[in-house]
PDB file of N, CA and C in Angstrom:
ATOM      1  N   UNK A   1     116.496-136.665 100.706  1.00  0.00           N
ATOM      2  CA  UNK A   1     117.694-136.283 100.016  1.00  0.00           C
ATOM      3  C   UNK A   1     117.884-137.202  98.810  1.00  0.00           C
ATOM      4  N   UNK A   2     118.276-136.290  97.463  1.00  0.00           N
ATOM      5  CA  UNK A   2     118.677-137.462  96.529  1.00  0.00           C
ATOM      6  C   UNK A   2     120.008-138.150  96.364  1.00  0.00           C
ATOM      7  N   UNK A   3     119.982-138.887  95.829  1.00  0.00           N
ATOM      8  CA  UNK A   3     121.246-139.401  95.529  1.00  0.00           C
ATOM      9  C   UNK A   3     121.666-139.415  94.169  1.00  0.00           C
ATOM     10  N   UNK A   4     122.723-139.752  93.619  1.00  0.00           N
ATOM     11  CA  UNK A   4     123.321-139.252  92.512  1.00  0.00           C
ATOM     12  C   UNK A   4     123.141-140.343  91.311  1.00  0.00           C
ATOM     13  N   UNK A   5     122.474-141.455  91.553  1.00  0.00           N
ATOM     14  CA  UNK A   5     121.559-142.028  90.703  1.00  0.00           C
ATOM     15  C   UNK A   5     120.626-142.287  90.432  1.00  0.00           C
ATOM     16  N   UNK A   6     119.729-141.081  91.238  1.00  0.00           N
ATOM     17  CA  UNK A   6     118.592-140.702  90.995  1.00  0.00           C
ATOM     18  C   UNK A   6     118.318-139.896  90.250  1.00  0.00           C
ATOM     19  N   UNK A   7     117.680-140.213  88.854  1.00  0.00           N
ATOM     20  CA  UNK A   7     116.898-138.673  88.114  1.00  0.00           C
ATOM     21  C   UNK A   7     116.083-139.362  87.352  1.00  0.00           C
ATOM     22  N   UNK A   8     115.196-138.030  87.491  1.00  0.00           N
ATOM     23  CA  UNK A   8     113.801-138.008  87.084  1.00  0.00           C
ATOM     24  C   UNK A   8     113.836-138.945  85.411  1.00  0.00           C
ATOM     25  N   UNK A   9     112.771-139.882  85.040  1.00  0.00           N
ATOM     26  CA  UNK A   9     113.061-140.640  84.178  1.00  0.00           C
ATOM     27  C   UNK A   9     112.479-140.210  82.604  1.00  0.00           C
ATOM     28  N   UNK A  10     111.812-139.136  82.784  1.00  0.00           N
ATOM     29  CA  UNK A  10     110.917-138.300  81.531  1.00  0.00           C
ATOM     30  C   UNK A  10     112.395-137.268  81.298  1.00  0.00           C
ATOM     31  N   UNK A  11     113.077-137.249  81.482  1.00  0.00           N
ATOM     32  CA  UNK A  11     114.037-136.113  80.769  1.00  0.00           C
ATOM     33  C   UNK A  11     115.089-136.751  79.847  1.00  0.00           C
ATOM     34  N   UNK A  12     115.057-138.366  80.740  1.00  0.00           N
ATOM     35  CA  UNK A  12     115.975-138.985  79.575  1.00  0.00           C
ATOM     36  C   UNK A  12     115.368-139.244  77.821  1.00  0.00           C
ATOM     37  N   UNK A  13     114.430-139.295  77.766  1.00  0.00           N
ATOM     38  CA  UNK A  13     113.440-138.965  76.514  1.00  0.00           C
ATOM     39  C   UNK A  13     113.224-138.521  75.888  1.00  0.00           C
ATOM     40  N   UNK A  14     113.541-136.800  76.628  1.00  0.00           N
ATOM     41  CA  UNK A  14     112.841-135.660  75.584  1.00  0.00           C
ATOM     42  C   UNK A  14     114.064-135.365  74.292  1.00  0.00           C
ATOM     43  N   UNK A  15     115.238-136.091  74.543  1.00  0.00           N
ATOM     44  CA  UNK A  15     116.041-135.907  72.591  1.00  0.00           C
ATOM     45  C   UNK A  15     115.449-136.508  72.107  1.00  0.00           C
ATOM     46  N   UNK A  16     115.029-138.086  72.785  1.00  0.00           N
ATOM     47  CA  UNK A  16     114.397-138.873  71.224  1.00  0.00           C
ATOM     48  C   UNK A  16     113.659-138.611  71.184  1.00  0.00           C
ATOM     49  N   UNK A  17     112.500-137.875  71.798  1.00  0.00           N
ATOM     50  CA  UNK A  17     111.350-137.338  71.360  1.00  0.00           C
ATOM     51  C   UNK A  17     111.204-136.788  70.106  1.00  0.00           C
ATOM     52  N   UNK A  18     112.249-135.764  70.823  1.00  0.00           N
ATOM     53  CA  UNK A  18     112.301-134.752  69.542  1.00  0.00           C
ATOM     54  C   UNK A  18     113.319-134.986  68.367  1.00  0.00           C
ATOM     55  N   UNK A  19     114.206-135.914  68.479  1.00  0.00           N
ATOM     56  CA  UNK A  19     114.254-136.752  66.907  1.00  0.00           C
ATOM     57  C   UNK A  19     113.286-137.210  66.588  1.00  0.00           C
ATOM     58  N   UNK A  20     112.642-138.305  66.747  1.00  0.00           N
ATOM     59  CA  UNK A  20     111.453-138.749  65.969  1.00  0.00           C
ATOM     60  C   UNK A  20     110.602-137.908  65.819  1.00  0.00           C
ATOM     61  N   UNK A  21     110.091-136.704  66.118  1.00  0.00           N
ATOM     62  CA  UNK A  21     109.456-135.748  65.881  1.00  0.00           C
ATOM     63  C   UNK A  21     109.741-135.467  64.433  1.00  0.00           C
ATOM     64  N   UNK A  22     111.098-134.458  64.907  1.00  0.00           N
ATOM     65  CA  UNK A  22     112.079-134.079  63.759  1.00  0.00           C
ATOM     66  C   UNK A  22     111.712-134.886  62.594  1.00  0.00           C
ATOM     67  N   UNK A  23     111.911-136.549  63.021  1.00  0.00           N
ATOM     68  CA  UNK A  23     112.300-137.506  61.725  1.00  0.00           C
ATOM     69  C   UNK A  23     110.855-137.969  61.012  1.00  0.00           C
ATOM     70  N   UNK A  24     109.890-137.763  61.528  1.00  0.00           N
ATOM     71  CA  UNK A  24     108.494-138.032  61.540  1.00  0.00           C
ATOM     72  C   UNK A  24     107.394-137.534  60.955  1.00  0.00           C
ATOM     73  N   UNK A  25     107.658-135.744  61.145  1.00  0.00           N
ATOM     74  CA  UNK A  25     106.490-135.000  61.593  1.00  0.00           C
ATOM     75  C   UNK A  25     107.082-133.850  60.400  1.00  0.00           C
ATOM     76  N   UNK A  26     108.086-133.107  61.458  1.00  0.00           N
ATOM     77  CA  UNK A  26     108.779-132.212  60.601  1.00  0.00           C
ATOM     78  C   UNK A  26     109.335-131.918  59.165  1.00  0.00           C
ATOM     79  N   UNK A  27     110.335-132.712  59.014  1.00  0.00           N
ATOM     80  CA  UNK A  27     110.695-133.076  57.758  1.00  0.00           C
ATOM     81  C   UNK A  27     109.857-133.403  56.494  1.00  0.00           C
ATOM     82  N   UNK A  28     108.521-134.609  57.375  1.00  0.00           N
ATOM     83  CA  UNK A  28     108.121-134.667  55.914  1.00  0.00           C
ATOM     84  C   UNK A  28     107.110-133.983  55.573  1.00  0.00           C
ATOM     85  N   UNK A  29     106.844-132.720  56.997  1.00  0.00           N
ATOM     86  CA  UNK A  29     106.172-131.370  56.484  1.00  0.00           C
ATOM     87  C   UNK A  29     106.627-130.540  55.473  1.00  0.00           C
ATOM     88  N   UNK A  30     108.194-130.351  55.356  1.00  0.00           N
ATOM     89  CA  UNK A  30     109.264-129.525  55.011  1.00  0.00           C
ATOM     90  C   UNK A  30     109.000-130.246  53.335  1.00  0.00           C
ATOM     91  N   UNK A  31     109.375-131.526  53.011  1.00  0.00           N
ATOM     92  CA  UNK A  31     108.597-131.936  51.826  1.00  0.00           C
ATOM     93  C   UNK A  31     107.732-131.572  51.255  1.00  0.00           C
ATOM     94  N   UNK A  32     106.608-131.665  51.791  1.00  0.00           N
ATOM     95  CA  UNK A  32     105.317-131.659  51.552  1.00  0.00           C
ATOM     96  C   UNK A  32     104.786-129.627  50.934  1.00  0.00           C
ATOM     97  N   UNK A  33     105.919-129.406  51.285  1.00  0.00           N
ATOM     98  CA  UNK A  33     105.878-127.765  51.107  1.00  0.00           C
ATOM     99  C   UNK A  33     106.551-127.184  49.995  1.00  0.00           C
ATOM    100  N   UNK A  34     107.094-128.247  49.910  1.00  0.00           N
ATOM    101  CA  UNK A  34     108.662-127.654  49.220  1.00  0.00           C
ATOM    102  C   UNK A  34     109.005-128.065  48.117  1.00  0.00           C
ATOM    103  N   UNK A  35     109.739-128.085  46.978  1.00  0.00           N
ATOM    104  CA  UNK A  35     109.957-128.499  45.758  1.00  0.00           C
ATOM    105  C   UNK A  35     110.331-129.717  45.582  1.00  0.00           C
ATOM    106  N   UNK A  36     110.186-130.637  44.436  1.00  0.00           N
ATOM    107  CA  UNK A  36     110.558-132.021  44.591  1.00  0.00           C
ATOM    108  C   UNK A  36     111.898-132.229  45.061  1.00  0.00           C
ATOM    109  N   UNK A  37     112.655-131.601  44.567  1.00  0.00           N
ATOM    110  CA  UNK A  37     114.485-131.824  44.193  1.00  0.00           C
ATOM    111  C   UNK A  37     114.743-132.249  45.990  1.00  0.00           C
ATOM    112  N   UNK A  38     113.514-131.639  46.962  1.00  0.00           N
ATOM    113  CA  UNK A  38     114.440-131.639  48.485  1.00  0.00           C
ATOM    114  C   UNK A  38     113.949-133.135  48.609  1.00  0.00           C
ATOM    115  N   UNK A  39     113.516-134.472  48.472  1.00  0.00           N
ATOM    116  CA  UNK A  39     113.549-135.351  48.615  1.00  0.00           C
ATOM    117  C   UNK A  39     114.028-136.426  49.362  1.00  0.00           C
ATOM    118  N   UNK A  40     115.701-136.400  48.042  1.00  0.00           N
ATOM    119  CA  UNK A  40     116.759-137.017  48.619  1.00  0.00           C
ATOM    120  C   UNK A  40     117.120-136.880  49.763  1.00  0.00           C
ATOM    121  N   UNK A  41     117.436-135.484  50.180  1.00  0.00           N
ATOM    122  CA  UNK A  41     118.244-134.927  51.219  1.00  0.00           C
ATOM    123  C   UNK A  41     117.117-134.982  52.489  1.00  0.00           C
ATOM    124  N   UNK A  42     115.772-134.898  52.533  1.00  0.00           N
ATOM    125  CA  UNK A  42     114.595-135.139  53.293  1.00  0.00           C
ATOM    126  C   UNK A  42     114.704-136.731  53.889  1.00  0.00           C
ATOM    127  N   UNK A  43     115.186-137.366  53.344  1.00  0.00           N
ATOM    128  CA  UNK A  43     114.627-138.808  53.106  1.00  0.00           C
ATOM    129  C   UNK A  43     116.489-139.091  54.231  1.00  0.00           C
ATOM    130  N   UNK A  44     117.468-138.389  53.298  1.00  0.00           N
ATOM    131  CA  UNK A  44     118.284-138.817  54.369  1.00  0.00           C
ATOM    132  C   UNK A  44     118.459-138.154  55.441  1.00  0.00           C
ATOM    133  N   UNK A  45     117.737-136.775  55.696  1.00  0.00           N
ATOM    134  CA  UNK A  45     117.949-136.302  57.074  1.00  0.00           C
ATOM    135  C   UNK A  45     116.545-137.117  58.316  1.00  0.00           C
ATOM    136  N   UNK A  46     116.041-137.566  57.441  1.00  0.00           N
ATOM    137  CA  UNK A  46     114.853-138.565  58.456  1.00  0.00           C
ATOM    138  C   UNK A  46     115.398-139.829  58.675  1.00  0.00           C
ATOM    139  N   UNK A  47     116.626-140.376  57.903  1.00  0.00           N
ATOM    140  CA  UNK A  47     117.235-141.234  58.399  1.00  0.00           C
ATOM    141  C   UNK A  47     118.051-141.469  59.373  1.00  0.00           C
ATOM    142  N   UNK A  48     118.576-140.125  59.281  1.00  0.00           N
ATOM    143  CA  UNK A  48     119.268-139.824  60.574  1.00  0.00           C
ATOM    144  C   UNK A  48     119.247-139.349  62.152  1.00  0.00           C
ATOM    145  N   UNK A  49     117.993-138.658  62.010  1.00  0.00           N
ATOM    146  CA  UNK A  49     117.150-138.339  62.905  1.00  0.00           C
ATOM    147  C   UNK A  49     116.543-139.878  63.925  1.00  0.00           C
ATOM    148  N   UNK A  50     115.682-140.771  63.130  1.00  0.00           N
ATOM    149  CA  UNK A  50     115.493-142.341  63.792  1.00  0.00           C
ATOM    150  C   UNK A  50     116.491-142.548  63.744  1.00  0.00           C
ATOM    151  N   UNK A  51     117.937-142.823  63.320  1.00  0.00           N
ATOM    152  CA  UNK A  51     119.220-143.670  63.621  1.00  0.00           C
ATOM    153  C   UNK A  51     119.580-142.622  65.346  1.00  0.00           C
ATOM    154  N   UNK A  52     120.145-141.611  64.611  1.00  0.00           N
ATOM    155  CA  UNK A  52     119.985-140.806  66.533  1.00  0.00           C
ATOM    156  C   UNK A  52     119.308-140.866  67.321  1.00  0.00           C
ATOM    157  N   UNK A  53     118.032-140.865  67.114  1.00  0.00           N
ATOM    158  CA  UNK A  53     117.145-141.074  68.426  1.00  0.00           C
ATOM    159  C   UNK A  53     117.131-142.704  68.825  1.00  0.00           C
ATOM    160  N   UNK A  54     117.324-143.707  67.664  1.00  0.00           N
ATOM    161  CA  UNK A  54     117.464-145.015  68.368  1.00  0.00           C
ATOM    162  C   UNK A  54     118.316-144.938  69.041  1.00  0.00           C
ATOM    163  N   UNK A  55     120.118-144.495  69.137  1.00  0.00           N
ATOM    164  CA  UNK A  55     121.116-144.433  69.653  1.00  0.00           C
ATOM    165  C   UNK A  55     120.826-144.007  71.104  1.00  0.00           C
ATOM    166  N   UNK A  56     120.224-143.167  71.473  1.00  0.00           N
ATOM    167  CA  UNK A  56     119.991-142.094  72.479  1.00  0.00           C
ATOM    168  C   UNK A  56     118.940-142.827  73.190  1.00  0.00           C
ATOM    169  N   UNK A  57     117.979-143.059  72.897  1.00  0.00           N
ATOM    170  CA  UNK A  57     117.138-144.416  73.442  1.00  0.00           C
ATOM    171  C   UNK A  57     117.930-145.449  73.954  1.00  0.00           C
ATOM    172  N   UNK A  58     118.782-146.185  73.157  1.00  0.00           N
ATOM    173  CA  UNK A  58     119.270-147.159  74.050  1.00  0.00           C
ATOM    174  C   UNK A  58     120.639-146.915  74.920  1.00  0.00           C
ATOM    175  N   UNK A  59     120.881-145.330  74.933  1.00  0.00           N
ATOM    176  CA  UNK A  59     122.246-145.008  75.885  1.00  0.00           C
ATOM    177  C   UNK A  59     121.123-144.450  77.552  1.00  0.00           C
ATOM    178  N   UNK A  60     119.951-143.807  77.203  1.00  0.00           N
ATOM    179  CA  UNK A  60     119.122-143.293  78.150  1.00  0.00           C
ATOM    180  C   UNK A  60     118.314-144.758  78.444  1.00  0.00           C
ATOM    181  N   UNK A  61     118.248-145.723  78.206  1.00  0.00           N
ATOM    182  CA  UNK A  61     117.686-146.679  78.810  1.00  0.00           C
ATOM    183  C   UNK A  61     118.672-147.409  79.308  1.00  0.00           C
ATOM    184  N   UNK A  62     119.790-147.544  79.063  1.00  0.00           N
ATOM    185  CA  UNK A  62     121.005-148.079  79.960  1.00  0.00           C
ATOM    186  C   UNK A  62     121.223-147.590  80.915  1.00  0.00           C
ATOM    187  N   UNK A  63     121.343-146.072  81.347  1.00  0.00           N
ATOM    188  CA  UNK A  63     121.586-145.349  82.112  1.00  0.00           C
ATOM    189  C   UNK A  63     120.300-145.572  83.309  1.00  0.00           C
ATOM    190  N   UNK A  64     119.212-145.664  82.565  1.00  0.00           N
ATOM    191  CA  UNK A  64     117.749-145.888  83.459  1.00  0.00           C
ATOM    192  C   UNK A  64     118.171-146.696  84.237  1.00  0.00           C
ATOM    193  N   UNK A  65     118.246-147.795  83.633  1.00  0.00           N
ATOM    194  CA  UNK A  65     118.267-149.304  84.471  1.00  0.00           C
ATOM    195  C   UNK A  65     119.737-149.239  85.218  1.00  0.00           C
ATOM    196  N   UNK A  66     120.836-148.913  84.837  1.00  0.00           N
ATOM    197  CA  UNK A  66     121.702-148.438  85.740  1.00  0.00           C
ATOM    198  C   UNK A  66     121.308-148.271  87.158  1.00  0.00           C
ATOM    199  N   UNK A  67     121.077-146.814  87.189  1.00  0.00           N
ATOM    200  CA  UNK A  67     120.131-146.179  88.141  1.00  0.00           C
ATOM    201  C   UNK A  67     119.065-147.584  89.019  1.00  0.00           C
ATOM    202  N   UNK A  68     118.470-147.621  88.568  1.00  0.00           N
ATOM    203  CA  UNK A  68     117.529-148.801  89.178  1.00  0.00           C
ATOM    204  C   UNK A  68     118.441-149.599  89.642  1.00  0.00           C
ATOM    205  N   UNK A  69     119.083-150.029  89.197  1.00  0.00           N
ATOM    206  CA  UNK A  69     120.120-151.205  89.816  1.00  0.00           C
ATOM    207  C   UNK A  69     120.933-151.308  91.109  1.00  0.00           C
ATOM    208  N   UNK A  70     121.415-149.357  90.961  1.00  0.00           N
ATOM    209  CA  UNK A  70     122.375-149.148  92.278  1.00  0.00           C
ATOM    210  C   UNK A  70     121.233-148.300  93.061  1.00  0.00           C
ATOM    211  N   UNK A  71     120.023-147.867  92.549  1.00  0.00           N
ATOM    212  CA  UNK A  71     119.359-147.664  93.821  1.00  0.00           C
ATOM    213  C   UNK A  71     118.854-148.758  94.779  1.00  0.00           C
ATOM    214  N   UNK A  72     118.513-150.717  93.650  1.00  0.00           N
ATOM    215  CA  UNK A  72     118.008-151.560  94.958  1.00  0.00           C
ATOM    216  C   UNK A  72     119.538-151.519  95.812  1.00  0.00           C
ATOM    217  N   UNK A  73     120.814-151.338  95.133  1.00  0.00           N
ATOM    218  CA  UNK A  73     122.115-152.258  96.232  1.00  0.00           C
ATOM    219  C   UNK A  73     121.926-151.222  96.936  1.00  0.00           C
ATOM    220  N   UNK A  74     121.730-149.579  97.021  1.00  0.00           N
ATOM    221  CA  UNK A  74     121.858-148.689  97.710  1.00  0.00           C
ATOM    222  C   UNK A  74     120.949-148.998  99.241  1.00  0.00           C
ATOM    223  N   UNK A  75     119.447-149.739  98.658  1.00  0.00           N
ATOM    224  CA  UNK A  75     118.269-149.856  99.895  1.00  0.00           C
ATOM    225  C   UNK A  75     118.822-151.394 100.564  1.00  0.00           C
ATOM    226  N   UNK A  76     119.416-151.687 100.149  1.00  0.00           N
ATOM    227  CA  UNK A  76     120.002-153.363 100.867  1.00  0.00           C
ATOM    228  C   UNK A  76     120.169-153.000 102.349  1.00  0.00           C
TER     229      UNK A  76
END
């Protein structure tokens, strides 16, 4: 049976995944295609993308270790 600070630890991931994807991959495909003028607005939506996914990284790694924490007091 699980308990309610148990979950699977690959799901806390898959946003920042896919921000840095987004901020990485995507975008500066979308550049690379596209007319100079999208640049600016490229340059700051990839900024925002790594600023969110850092955020989300360190709220899903708090939550991780959370979890870890009250599952050892749980096995005491």
């Amino acid at each position: 049976m699980f308990h309610s600070f148990q979950r699977p630890a690959g799901r806390e991931y898959t946003v920042t995944i896919a921000l840095l994807a987004a901020a990485l991959i995507f975008i500066p495909a979308l550049v690379a295609v596209s007319q100079p003028m999208i640049y600016s607005p490229a340059i700051g939506a990839s900024a925002v993308c790594v600023t969110a996914a850092w955020f989300h990284w360190k709220r899903s790694r708090r939550v991780l270790v959370s979890a870890m924490i009250a599952e050892r007091e749980a096995a005491k």
